[in-house]
Protein backbone atom coordinates (compact mmCIF):
# COMPACT_ATOMS: atom_id res chain seq x y z
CA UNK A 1 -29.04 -39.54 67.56
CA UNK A 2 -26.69 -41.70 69.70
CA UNK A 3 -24.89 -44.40 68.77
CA UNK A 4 -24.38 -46.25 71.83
CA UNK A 5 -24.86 -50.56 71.06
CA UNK A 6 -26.19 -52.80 73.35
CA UNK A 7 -25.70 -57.02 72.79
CA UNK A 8 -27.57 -59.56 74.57
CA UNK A 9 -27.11 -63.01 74.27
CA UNK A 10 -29.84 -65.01 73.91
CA UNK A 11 -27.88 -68.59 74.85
CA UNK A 12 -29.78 -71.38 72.65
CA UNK A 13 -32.85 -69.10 71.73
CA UNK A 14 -33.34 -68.60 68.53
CA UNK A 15 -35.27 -65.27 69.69
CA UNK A 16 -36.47 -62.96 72.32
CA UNK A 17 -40.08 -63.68 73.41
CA UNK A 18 -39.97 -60.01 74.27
CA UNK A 19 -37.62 -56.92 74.41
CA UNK A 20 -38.93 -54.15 76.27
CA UNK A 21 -37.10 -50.36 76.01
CA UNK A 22 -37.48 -47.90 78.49
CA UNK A 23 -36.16 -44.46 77.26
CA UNK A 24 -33.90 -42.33 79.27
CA UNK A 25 -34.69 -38.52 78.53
CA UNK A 26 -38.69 -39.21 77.96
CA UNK A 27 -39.25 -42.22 79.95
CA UNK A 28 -41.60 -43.71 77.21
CA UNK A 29 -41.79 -47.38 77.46
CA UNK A 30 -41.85 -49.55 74.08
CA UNK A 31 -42.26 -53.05 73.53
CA UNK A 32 -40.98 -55.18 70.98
CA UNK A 33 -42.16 -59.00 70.63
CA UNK A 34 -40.89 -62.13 68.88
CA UNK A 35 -37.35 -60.51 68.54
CA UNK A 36 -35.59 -62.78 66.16
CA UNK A 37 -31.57 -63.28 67.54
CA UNK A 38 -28.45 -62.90 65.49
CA UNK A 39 -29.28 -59.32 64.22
CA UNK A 40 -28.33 -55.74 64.51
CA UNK A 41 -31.55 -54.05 64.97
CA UNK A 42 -31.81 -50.02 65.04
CA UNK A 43 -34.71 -48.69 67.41
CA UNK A 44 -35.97 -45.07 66.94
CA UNK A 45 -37.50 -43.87 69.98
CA UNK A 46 -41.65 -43.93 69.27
CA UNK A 47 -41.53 -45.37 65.66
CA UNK A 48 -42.58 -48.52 67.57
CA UNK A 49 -40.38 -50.12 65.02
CA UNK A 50 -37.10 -52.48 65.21
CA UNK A 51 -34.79 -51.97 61.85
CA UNK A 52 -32.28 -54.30 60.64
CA UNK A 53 -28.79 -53.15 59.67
CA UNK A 54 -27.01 -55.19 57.53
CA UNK A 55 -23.30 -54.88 57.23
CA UNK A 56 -20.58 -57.22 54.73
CA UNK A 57 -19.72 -60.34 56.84
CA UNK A 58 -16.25 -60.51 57.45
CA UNK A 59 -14.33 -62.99 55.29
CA UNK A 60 -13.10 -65.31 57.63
CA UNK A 61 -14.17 -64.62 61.59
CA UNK A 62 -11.20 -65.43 64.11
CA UNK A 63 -11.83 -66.23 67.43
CA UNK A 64 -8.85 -66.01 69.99
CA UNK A 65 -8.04 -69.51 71.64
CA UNK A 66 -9.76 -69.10 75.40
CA UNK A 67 -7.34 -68.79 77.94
CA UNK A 68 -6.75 -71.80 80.17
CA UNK A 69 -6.06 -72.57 83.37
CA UNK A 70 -2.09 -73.82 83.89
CA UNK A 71 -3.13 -77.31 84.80
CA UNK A 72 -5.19 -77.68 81.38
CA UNK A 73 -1.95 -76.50 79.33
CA UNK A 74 -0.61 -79.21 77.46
CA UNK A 75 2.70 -80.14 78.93
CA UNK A 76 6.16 -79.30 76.97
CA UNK A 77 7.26 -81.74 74.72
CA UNK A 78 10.95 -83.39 76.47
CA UNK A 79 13.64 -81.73 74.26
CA UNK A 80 15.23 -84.46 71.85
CA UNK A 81 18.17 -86.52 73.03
CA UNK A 82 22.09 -84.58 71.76
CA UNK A 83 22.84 -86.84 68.51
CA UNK A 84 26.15 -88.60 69.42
């Protein structure tokens, strides 16, 4: 067994037309069509078949802010005038 992942992004697809796996120790070549996206799919080398694992979604996903460039930080507020 080896539990190495792979992720490919599929852009605006909805799925792949076709995935095609070529197998390291045996060279065997399998191909999978009409791969639907969004899924974690299990292959077992010759079963010819694509599993679905299904884990718990997380409650709430957080994504990080992306980084920006310094001219597309917003500038600092002017600090407020001493009360007199």
């Amino acid at each position: 067994q080896n539990a190495l992942r792979l992720h490919f992004g599929l852009g605006e697809a909805a799925s792949a037309e076709a995935v095609t796996v070529r197998w390291p120790a045996s060279g065997a070549v399998e191909r999978f069509a009409d791969v639907a996206g969004d899924r974690i799919l299990a292959l077992v080398e010759g079963s010819g078949r694509l599993i679905e694992r299904r884990y718990p979604a997380p409650a709430e996903r957080r994504y990080p802010e992306p980084a920006r460039r310094e001219s597309e930080r917003p500038a600092a507020e002017p600090a407020p005038a001493p009360a007199r």
